[in-house]
C-alpha atoms as a PDB file:
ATOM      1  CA  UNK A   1      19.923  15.576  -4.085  1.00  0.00           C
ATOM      2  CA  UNK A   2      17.659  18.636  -3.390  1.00  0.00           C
ATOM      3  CA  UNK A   3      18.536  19.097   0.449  1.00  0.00           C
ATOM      4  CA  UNK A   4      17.607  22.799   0.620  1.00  0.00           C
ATOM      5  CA  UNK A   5      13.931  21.260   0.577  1.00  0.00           C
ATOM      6  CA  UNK A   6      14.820  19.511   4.190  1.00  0.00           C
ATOM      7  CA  UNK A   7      14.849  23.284   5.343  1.00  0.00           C
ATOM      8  CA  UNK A   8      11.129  24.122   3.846  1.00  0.00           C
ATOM      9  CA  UNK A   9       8.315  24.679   6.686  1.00  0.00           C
ATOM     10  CA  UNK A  10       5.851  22.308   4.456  1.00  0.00           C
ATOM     11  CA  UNK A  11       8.169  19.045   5.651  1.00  0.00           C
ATOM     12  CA  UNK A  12       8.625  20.038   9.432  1.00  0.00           C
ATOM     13  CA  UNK A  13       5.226  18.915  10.949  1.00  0.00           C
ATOM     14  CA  UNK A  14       6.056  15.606   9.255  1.00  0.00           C
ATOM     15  CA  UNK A  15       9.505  15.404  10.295  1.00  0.00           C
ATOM     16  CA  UNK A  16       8.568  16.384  13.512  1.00  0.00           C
ATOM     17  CA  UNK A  17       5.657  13.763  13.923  1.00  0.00           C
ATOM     18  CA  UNK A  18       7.796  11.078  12.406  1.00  0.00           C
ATOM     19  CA  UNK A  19      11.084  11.908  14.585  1.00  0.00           C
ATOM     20  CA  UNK A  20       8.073  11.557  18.220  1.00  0.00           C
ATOM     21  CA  UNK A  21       6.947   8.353  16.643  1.00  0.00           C
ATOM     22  CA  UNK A  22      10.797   6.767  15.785  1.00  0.00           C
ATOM     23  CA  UNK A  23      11.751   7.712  19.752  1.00  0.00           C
ATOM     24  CA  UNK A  24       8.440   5.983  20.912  1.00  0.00           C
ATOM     25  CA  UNK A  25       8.030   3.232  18.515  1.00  0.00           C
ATOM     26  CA  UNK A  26      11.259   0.927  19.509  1.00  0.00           C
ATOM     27  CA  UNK A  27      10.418   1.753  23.313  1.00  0.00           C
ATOM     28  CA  UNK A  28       7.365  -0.414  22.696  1.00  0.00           C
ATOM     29  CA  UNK A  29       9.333  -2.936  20.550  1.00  0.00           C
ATOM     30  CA  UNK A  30      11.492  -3.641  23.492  1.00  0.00           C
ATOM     31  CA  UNK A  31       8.743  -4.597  25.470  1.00  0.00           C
ATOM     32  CA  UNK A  32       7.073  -6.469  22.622  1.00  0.00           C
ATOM     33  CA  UNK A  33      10.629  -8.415  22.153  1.00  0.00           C
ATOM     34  CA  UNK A  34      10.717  -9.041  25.762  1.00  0.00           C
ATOM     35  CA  UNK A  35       7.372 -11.010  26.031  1.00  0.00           C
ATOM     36  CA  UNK A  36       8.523 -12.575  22.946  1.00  0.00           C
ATOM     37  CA  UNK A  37       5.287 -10.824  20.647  1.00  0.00           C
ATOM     38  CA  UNK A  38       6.676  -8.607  18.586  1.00  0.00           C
ATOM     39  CA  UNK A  39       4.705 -10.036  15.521  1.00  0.00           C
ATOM     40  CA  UNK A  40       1.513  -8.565  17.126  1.00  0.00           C
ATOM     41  CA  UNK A  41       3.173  -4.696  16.322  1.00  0.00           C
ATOM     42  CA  UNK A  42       2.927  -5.836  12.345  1.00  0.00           C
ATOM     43  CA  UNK A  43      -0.932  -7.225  13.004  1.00  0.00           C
ATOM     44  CA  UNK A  44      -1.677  -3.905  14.808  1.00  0.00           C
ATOM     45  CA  UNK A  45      -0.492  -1.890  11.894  1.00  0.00           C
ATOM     46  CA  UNK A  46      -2.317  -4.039   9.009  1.00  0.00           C
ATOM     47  CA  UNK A  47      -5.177  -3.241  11.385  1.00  0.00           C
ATOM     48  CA  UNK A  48      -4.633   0.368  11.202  1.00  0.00           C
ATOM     49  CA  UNK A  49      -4.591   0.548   7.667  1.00  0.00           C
ATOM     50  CA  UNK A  50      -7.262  -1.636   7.054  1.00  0.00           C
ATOM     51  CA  UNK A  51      -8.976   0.618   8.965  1.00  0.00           C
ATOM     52  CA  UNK A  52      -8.005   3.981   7.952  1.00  0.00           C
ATOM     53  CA  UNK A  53      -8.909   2.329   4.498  1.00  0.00           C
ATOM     54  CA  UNK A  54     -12.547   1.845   5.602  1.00  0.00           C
ATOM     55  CA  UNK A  55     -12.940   5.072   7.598  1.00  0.00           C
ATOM     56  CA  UNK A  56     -11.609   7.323   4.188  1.00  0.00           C
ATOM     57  CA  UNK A  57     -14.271   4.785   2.196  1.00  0.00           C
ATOM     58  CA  UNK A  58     -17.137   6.104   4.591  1.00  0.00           C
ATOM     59  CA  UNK A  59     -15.946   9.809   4.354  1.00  0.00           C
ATOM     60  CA  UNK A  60     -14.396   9.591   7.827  1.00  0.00           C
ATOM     61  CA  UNK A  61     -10.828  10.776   9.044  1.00  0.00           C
ATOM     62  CA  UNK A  62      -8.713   8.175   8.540  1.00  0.00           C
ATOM     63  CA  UNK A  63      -6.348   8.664  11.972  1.00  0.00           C
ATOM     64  CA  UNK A  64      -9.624   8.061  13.717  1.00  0.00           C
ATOM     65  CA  UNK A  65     -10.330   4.607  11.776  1.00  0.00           C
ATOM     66  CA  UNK A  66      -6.817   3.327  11.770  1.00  0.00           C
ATOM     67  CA  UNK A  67      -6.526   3.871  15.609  1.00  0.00           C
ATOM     68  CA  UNK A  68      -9.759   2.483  16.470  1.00  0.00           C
ATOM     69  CA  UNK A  69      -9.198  -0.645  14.324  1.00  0.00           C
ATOM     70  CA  UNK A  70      -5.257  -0.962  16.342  1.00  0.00           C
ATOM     71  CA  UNK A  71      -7.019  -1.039  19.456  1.00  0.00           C
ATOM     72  CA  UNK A  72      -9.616  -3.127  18.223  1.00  0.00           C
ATOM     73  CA  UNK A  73      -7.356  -5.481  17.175  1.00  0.00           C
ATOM     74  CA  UNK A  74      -5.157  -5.229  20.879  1.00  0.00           C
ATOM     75  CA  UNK A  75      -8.487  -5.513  22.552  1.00  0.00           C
ATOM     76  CA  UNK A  76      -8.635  -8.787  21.095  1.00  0.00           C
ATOM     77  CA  UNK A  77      -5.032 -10.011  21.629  1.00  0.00           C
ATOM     78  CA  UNK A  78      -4.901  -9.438  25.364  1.00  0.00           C
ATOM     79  CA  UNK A  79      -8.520 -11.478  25.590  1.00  0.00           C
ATOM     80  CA  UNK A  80      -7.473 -13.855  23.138  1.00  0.00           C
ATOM     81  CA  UNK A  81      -3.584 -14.296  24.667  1.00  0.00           C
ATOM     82  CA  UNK A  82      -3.470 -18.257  24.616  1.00  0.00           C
ATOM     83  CA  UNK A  83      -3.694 -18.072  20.689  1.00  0.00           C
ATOM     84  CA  UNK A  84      -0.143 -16.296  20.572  1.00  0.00           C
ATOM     85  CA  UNK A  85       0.965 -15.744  16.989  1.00  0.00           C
ATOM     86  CA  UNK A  86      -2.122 -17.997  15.646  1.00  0.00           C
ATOM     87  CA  UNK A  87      -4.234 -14.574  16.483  1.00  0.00           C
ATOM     88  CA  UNK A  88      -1.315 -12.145  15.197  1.00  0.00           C
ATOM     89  CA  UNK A  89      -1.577 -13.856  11.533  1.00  0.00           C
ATOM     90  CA  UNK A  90      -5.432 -14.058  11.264  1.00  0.00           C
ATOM     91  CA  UNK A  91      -5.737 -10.481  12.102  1.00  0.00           C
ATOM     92  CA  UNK A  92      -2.661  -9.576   9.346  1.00  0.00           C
ATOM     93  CA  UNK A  93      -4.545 -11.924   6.881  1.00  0.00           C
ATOM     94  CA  UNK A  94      -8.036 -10.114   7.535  1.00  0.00           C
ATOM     95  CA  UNK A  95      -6.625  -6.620   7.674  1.00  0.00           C
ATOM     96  CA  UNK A  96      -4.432  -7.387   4.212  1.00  0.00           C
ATOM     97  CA  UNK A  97      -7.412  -9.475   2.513  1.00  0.00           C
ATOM     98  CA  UNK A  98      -9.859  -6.402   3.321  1.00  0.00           C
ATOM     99  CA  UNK A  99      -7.903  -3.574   2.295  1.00  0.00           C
ATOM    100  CA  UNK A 100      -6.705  -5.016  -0.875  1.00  0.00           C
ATOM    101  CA  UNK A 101     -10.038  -5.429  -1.987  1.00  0.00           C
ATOM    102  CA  UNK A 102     -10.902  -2.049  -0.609  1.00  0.00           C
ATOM    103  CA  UNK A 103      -7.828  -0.672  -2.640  1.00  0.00           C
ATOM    104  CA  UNK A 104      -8.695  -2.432  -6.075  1.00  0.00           C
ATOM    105  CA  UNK A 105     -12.528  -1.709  -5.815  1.00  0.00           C
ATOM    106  CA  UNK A 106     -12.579   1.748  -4.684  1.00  0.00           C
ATOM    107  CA  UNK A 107     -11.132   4.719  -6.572  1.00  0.00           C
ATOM    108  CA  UNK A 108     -10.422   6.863  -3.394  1.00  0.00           C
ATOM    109  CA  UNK A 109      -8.852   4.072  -1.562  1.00  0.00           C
ATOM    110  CA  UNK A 110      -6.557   3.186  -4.411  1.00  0.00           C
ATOM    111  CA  UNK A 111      -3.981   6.163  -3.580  1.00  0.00           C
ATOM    112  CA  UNK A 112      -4.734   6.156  -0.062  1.00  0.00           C
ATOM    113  CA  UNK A 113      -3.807   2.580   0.053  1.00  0.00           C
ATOM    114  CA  UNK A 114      -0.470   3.298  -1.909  1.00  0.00           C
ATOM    115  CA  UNK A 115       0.282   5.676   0.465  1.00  0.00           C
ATOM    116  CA  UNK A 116      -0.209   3.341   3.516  1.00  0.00           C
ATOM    117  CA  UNK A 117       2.161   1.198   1.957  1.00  0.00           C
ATOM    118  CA  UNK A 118       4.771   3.126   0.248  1.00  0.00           C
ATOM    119  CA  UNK A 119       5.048   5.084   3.292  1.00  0.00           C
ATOM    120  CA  UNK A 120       4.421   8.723   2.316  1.00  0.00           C
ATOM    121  CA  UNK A 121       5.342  10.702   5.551  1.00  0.00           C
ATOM    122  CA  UNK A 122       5.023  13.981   3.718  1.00  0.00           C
ATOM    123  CA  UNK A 123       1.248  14.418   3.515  1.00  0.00           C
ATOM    124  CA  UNK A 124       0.934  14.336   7.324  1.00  0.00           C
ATOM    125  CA  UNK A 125      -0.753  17.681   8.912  1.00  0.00           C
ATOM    126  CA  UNK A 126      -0.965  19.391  12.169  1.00  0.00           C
ATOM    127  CA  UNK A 127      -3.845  17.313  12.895  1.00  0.00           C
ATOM    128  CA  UNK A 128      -1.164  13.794  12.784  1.00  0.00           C
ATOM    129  CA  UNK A 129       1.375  15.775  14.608  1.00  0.00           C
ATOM    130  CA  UNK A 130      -0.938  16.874  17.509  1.00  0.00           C
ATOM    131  CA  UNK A 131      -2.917  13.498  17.900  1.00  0.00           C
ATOM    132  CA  UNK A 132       0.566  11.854  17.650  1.00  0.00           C
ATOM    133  CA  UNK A 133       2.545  14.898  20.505  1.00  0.00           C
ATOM    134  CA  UNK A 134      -0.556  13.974  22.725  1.00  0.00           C
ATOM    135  CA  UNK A 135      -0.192  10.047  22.607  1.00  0.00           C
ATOM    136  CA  UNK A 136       3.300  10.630  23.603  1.00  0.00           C
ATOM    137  CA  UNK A 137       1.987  12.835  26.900  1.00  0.00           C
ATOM    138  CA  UNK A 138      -0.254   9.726  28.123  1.00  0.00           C
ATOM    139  CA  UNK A 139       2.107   6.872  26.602  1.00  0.00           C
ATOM    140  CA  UNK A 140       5.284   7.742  28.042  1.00  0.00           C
ATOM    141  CA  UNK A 141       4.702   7.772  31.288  1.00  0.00           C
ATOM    142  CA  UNK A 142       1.987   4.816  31.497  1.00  0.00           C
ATOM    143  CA  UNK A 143       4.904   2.986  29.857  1.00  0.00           C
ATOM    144  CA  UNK A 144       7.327   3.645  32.639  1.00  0.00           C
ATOM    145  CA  UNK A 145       4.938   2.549  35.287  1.00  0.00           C
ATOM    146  CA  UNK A 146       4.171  -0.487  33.503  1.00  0.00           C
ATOM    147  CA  UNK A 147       7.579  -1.380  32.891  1.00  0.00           C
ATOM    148  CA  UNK A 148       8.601  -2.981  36.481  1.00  0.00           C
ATOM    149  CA  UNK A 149       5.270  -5.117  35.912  1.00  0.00           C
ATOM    150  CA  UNK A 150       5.972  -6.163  32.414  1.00  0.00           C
ATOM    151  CA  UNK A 151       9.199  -7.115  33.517  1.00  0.00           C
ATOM    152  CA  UNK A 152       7.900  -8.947  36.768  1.00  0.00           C
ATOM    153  CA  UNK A 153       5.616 -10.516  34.430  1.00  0.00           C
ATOM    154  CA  UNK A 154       8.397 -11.972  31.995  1.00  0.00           C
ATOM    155  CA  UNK A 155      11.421 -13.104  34.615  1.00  0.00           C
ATOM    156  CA  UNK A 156       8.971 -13.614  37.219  1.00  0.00           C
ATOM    157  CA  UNK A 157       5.702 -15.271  36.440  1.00  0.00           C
ATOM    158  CA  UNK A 158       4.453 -16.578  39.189  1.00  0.00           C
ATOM    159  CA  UNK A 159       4.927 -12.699  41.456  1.00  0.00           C
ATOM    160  CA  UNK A 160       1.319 -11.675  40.999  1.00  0.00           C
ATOM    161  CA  UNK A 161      -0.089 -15.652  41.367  1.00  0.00           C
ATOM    162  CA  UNK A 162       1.545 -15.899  44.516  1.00  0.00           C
ATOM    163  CA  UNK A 163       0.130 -12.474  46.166  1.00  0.00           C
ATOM    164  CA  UNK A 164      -3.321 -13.372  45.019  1.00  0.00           C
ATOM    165  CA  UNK A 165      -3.371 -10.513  41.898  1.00  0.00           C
ATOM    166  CA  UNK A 166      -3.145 -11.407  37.921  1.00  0.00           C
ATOM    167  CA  UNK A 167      -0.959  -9.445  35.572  1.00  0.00           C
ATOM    168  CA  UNK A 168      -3.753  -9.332  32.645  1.00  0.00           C
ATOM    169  CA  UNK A 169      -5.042  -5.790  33.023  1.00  0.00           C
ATOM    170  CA  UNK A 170      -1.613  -4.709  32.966  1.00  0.00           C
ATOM    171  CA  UNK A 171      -0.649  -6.790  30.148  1.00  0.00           C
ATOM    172  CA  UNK A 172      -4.178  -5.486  28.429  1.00  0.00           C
ATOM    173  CA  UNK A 173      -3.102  -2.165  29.242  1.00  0.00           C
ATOM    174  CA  UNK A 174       0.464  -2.200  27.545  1.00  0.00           C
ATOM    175  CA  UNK A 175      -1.011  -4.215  24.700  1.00  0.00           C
ATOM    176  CA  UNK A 176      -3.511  -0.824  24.116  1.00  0.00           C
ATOM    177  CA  UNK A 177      -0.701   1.649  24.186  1.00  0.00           C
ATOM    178  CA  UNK A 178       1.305  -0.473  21.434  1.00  0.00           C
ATOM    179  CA  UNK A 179      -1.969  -0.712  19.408  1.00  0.00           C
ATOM    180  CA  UNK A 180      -2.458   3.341  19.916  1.00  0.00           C
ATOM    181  CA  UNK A 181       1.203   4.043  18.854  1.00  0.00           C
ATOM    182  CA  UNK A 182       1.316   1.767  16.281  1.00  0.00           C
ATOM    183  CA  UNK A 183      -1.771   2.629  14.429  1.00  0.00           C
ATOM    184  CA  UNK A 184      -0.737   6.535  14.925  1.00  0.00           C
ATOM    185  CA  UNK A 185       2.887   5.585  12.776  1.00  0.00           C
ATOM    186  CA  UNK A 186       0.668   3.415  10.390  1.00  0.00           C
ATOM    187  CA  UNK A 187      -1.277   6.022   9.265  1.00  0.00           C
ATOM    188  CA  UNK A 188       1.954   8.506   9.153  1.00  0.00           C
ATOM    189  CA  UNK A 189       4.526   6.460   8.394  1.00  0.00           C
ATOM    190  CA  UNK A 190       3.385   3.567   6.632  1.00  0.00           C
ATOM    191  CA  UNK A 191       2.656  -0.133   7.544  1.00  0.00           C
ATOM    192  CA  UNK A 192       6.502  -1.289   7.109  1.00  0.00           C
ATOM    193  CA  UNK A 193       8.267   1.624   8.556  1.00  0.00           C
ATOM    194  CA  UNK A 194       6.450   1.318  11.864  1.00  0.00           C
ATOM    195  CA  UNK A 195       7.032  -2.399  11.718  1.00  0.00           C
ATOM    196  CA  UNK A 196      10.643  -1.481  10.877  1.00  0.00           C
ATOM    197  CA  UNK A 197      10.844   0.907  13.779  1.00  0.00           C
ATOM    198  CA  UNK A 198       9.349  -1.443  16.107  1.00  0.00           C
ATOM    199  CA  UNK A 199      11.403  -4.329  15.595  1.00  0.00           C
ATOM    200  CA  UNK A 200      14.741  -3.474  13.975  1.00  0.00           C
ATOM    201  CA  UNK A 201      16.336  -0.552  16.874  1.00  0.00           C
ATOM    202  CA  UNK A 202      15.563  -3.393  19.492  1.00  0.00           C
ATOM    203  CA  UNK A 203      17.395  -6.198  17.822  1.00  0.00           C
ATOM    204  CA  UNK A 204      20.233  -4.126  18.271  1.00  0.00           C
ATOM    205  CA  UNK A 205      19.466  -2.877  21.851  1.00  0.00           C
ATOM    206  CA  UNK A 206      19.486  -6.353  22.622  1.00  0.00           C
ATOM    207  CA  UNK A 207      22.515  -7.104  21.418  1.00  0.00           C
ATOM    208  CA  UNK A 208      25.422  -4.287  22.414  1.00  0.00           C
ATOM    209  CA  UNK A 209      23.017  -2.895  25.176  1.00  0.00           C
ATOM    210  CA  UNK A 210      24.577  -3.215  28.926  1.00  0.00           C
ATOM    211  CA  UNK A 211      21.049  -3.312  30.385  1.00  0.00           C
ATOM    212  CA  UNK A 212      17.487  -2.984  30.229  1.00  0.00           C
ATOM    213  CA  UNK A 213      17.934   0.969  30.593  1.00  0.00           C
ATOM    214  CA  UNK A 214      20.458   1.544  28.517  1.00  0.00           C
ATOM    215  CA  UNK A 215      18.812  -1.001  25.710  1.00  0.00           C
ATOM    216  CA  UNK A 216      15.284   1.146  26.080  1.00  0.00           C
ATOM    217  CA  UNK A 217      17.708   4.376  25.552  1.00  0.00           C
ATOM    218  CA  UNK A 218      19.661   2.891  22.641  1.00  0.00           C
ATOM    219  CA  UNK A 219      17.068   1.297  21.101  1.00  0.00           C
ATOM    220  CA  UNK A 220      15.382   5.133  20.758  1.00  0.00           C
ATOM    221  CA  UNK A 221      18.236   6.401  20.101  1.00  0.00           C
ATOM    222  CA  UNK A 222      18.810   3.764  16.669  1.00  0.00           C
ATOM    223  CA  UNK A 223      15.153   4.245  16.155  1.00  0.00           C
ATOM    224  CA  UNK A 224      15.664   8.184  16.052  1.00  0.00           C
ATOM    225  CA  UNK A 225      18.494   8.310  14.015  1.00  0.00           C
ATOM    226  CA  UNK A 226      17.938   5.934  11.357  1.00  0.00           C
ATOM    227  CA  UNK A 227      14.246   7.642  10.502  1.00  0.00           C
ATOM    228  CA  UNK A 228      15.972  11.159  10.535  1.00  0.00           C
ATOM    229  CA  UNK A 229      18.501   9.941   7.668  1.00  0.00           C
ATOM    230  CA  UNK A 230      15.856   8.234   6.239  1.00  0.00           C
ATOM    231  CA  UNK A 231      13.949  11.099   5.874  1.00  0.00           C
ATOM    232  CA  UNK A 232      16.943  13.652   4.368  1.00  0.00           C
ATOM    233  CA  UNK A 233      17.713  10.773   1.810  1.00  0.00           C
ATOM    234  CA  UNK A 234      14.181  10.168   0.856  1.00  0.00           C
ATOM    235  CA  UNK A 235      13.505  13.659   0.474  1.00  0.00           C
ATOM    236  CA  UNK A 236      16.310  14.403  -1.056  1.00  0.00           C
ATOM    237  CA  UNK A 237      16.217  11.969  -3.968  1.00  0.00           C
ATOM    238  CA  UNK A 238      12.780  12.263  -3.830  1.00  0.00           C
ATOM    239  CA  UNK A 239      11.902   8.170  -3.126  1.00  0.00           C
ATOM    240  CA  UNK A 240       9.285   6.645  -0.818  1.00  0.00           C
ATOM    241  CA  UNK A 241       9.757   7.193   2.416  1.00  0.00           C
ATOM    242  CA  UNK A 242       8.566   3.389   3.739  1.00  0.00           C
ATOM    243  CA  UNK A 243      10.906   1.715   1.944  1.00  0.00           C
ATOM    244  CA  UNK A 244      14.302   3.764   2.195  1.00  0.00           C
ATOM    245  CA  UNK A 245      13.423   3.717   6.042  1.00  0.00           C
ATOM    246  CA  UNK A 246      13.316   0.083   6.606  1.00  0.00           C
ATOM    247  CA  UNK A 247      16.568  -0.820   4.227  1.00  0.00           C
ATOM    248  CA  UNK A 248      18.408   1.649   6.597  1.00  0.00           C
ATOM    249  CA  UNK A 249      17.078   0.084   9.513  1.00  0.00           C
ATOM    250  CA  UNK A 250      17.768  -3.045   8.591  1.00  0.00           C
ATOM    251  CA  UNK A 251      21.369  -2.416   6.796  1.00  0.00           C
ATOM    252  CA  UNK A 252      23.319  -2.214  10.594  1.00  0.00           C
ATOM    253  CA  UNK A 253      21.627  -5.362  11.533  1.00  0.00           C
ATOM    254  CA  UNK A 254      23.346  -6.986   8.434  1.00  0.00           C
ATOM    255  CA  UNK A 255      27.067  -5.322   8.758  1.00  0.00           C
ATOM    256  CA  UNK A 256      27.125  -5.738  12.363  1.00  0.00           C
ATOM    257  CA  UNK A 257      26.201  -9.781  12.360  1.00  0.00           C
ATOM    258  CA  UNK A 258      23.317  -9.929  14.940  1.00  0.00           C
ATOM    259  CA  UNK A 259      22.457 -13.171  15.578  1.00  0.00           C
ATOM    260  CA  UNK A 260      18.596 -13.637  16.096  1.00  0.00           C
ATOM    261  CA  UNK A 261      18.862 -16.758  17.967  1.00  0.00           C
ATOM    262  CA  UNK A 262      20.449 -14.701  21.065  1.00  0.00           C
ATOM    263  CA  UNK A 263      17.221 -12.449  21.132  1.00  0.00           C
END
């Protein structure tokens, strides 16, 4: 294993991008988990590739298609909120039916598309690093005035009935900040390591965290640490990012026992 190439300047905007994303991604997994949706972060990021795929087809920047089609695609969750995981699937099967025809019918898309996939974290730029250090600016703190409403919303549902308000535009609101994160870790990090990092580090917030705080903080914490040894081992024996990311997510879940019915 190579590891003098961890220490090269070419693979420290992607590190760096990838290690904002893995703090930021499980922080909206928690409060995906919480409302019991955490299947709309994997429609979000077929979405995003599907349209990354379509924006590189039309000569476009591909960031700019990927998070237009995530919000898109949160858009129509929060309108469509009654159809619950009925929506989350028909979006997956129209984002995966479209870019797999995109992939096998157009010679540009075919490597694009493998990258999407495979995860390839290395050909990220400045340009994914600032769009991605920017999102973090807005998101973070939008997400910590949301979170007493989200959680209102969940424990409490009938709060904002009973003073006369409705909790949709902040629901629509959260659901546009997941789409924007998750299509910016599509794009860089692949479709399954952004699922990964969205739904494996809260599985085990919820389980050995003492409360919501401390869950948010270990679940960013698990998120951060698993992508930053996935990323030396990848590197290192020079493998796919994508895939090496989510087996290491997912190998603590499997030692330590969780049990998915307590979630």
């Amino acid at each position: 294993m190579n590891l003098e190439l961890l220490f090269d300047p070419l693979f420290r905007v992607p590190f760096a991008t990838g290690l904002l994303l893995a703090g930021i991604l499980p922080l909206i997994g928690m409060y995906l988990r919480l409302r019991n949706e955490w299947l709309a972060a994997l429609a979000f990021a077929q979405m995003a590739s599907a349209g990354a795929l379509v924006a590189m087809v039309l000569d476009g920047p591909m960031l700019l298609g990927g998070v237009l089609a995530a919000l898109l695609a949160a858009l129509v969750k929060g309108l469509l909120a009654r159809a619950g995981a009925s929506a989350y699937a028909l979006m997956m099967l129209l984002a995966w039916g479209g870019g797999v025809l995109l992939v096998a019918n157009h010679p540009l898309a075919e490597q694009a598309g493998h990258a999407l996939f495979d995860g390839q974290l290395y050909f990220t730029g400045e340009g994914h690093l600032l769009a991605t250090a920017l999102a973090a600016l807005v998101v973070m703190p939008v997400l910590a005035w949301l979170s007493r409403p989200l959680l209102l919303a969940r424990f409490f549902p009938e709060f904002y009935r009973a003073r006369g308000q409705s909790e949709r535009p902040r629901l629509l609101l959260f659901d546009l900040l997941a789409g924007l994160v998750v299509a910016l870790a599509t794009v860089s990090l692949g479709v399954m390591a952004a699922f990964a990092l969205v739904f494996v580090p809260p599985l085990l917030a919820w389980r050995f965290g003492r409360g919501w705080k401390s869950g948010l903080a270990l679940a960013a914490l698990a998120g951060m640490g698993g992508y930053t040894l996935a990323f030396a081992l990848s590197l290192g024996l020079d493998q796919p990012f994508g895939p090496v990311c989510a087996l290491l997510l997912v190998m603590p879940i499997v030692m330590t026992g969780v049990k998915f019915d307590r979630m």
